[in-house]
N, C-alpha and C. Protein backbone atom coordinates (compact mmCIF):
# COMPACT_ATOMS: atom_id res chain seq x y z
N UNK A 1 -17.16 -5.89 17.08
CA UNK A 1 -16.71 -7.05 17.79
C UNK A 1 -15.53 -7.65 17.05
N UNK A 2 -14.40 -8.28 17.57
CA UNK A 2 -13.26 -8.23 17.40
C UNK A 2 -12.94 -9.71 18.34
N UNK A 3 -12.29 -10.66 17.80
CA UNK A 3 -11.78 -12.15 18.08
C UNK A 3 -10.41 -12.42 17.44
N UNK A 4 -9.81 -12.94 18.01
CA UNK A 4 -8.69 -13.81 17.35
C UNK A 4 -7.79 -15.16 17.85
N UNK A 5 -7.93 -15.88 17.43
CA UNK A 5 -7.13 -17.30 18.03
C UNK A 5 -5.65 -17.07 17.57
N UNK A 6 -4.44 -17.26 18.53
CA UNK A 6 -3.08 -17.65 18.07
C UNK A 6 -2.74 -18.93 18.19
N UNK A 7 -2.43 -19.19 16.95
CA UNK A 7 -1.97 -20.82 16.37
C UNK A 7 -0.56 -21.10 16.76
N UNK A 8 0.20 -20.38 16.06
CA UNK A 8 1.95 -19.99 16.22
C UNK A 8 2.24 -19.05 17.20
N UNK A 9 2.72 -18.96 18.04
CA UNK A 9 3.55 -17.97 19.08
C UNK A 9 3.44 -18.11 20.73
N UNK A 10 3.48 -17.48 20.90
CA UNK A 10 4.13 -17.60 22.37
C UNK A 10 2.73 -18.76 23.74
N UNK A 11 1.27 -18.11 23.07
CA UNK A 11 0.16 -18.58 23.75
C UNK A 11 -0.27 -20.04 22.23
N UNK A 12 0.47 -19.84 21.62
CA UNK A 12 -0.26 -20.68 20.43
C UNK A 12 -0.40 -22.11 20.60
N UNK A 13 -0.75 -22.52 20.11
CA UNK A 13 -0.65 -24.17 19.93
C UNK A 13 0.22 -25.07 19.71
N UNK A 14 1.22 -24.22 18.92
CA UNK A 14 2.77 -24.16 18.53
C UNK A 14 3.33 -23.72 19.32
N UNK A 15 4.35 -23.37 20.29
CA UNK A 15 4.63 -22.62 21.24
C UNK A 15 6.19 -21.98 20.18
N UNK A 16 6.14 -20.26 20.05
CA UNK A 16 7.28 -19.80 19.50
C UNK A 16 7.45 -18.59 20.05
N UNK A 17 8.83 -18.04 20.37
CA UNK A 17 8.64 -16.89 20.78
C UNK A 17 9.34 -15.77 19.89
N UNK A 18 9.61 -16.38 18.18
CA UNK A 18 10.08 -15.63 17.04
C UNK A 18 8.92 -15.60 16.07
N UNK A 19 7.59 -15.83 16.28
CA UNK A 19 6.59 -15.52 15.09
C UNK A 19 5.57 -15.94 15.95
N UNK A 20 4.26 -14.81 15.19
CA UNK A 20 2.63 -15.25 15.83
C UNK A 20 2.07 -15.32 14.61
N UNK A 21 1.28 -16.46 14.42
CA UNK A 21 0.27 -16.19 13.55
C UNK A 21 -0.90 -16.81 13.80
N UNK A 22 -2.14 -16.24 13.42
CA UNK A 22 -3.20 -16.80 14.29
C UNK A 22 -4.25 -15.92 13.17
N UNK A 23 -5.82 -16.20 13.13
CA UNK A 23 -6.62 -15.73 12.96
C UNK A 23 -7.32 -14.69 13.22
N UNK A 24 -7.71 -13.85 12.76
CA UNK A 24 -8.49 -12.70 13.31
C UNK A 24 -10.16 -12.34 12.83
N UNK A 25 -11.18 -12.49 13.67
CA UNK A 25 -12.29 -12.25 13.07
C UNK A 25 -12.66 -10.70 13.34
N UNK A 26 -13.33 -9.76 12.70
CA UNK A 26 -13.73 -8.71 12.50
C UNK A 26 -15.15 -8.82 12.44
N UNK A 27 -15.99 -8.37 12.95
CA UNK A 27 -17.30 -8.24 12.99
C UNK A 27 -17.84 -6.95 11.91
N UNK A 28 -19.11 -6.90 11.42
CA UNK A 28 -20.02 -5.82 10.59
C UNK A 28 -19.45 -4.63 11.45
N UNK A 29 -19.27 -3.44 10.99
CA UNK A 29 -19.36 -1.94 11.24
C UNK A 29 -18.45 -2.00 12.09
N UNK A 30 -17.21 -2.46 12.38
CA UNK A 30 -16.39 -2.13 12.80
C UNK A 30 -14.99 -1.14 12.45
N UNK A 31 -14.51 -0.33 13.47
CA UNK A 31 -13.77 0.78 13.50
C UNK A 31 -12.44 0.24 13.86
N UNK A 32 -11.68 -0.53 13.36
CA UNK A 32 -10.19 -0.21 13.74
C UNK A 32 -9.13 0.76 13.72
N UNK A 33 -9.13 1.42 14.29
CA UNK A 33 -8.58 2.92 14.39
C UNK A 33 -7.34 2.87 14.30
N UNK A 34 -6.33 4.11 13.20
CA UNK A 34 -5.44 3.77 12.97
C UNK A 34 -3.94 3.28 14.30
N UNK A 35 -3.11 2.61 14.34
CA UNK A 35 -2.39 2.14 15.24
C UNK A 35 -1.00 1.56 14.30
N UNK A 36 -0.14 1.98 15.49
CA UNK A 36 0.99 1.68 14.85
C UNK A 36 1.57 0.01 16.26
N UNK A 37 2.69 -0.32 15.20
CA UNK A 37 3.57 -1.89 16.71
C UNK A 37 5.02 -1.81 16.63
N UNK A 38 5.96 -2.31 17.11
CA UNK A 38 7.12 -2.70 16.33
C UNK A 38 7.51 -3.56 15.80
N UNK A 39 6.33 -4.79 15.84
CA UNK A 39 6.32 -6.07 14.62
C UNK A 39 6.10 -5.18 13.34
N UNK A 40 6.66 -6.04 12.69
CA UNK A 40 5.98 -6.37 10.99
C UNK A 40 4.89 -7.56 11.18
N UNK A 41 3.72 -6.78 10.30
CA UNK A 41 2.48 -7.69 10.45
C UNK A 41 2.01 -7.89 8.69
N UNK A 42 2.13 -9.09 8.53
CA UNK A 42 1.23 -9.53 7.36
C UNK A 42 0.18 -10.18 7.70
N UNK A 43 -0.70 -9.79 7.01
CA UNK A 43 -2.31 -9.76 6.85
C UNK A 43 -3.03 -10.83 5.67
N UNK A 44 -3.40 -12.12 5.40
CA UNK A 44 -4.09 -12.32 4.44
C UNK A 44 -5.35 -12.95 4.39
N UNK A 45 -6.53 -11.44 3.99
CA UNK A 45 -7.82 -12.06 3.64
C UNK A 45 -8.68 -13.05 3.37
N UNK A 46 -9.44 -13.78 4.55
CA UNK A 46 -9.63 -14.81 3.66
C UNK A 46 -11.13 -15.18 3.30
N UNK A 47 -11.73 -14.04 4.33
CA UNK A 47 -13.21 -13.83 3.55
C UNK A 47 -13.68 -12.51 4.02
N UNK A 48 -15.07 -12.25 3.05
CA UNK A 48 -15.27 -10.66 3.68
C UNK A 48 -14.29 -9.50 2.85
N UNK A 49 -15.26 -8.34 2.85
CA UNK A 49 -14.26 -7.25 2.35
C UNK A 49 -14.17 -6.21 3.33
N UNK A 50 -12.83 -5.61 3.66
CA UNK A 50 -12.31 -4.71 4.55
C UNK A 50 -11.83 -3.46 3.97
N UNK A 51 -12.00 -2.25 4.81
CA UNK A 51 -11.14 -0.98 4.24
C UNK A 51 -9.99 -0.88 4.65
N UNK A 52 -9.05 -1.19 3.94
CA UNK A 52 -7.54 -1.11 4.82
C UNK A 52 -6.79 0.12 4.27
N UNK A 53 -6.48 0.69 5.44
CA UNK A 53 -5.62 1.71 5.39
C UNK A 53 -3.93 1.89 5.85
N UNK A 54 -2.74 2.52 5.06
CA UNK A 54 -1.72 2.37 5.74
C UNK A 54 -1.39 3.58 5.44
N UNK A 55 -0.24 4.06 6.55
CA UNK A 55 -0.07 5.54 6.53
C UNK A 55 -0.41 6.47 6.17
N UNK A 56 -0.33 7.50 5.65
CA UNK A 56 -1.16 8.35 4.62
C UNK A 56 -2.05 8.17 3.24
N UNK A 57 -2.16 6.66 3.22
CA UNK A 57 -2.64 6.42 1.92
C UNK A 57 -4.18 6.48 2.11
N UNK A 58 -5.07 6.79 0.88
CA UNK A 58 -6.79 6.45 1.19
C UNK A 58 -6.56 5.03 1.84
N UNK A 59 -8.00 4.51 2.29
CA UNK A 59 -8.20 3.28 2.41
C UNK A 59 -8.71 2.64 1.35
N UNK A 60 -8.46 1.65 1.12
CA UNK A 60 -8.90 0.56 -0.26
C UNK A 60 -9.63 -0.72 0.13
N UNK A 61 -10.79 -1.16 -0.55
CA UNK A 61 -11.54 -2.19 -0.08
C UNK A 61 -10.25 -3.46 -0.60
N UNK A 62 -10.75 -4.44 0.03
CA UNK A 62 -9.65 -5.44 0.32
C UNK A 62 -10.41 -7.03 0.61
N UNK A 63 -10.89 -7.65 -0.80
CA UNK A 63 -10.81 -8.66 -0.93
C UNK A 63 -10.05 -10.33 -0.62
N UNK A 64 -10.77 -11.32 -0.33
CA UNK A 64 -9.53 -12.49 -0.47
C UNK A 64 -9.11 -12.46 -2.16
N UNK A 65 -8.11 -12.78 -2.60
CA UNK A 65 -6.96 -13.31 -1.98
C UNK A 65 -6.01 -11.95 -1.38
N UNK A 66 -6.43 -11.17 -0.66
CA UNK A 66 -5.94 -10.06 -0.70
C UNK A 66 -4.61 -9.93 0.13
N UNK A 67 -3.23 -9.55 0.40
CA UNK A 67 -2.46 -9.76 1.26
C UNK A 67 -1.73 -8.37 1.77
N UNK A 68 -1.58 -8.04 2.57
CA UNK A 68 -1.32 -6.81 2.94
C UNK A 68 0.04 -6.86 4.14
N UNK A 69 0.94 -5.66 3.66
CA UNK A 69 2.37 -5.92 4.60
C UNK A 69 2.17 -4.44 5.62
N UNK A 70 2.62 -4.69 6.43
CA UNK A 70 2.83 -3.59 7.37
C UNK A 70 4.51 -3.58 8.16
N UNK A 71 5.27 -2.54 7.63
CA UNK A 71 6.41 -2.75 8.16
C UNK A 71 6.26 -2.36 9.66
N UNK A 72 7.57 -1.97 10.13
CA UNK A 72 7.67 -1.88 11.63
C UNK A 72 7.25 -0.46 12.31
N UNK A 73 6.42 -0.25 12.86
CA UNK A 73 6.02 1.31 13.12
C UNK A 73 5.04 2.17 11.95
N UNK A 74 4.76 1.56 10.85
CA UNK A 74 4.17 1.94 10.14
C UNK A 74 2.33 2.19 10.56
N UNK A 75 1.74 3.07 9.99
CA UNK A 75 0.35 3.17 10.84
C UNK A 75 -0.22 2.50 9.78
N UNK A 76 -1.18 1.91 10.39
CA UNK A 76 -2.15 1.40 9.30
C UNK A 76 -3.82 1.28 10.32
N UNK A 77 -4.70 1.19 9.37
CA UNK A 77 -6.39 1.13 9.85
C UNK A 77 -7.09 -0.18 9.30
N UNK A 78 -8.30 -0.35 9.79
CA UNK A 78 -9.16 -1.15 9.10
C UNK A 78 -10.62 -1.11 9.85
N UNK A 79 -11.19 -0.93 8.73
CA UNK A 79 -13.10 -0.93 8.55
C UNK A 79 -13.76 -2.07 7.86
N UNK A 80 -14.74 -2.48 8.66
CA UNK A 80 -15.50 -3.31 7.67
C UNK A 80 -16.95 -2.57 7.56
N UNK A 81 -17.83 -3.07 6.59
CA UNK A 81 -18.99 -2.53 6.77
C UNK A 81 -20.13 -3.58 7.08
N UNK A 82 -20.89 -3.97 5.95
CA UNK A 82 -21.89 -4.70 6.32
C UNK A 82 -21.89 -6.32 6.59
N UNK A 83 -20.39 -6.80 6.48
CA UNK A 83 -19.98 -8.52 6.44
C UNK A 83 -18.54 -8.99 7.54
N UNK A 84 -18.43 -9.89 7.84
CA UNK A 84 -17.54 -9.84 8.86
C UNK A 84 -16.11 -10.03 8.25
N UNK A 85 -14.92 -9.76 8.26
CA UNK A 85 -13.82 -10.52 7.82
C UNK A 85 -12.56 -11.46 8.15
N UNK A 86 -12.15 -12.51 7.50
CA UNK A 86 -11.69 -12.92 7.99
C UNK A 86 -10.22 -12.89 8.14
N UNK A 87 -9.32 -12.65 8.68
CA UNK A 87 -7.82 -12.49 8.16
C UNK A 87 -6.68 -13.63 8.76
N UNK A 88 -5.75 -13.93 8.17
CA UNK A 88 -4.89 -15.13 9.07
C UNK A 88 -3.74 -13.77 9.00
């Protein structure tokens, strides 16, 4: 199970149509399968530990304060296991 509120951008609370940023909740045993966008997406942890994966690299568990960049087209993944996480 998979949620997210947008704060900043186009549906946000903020209304912008040059940046989104918003919350994302991740539920236990979830599969985010790898996917690529043509944003750049930064990611920062803010509870919960996640397996994050980007392009060919292993995946690495991923703590707060943890912050993670994804350039433009780049693939990246994410797993959680037994706790939910939180990311802005």
């Amino acid at each position: 199970q998979e949620t997210w509120c947008e704060l900043i951008g186009p549906a946000g609370l903020v209304v912008s149509q040059e940046i989104r940023i918003g919350l994302l909740i991740m539920g236990p045993g979830l599969i985010y399968p790898a996917h690529r966008h043509p944003a750049t997406e930064w990611c920062h942890v803010l509870s919960g530990t996640g397996q994050w994966g980007q392009c060919s690299q292993p995946t690495l568990p991923r703590t707060p304060p943890a912050a993670l960049f994804h350039w433009p087209d780049e693939p990246h993944a994410m797993t959680t296991h037994q706790e939910s996480v939180l990311a802005l």
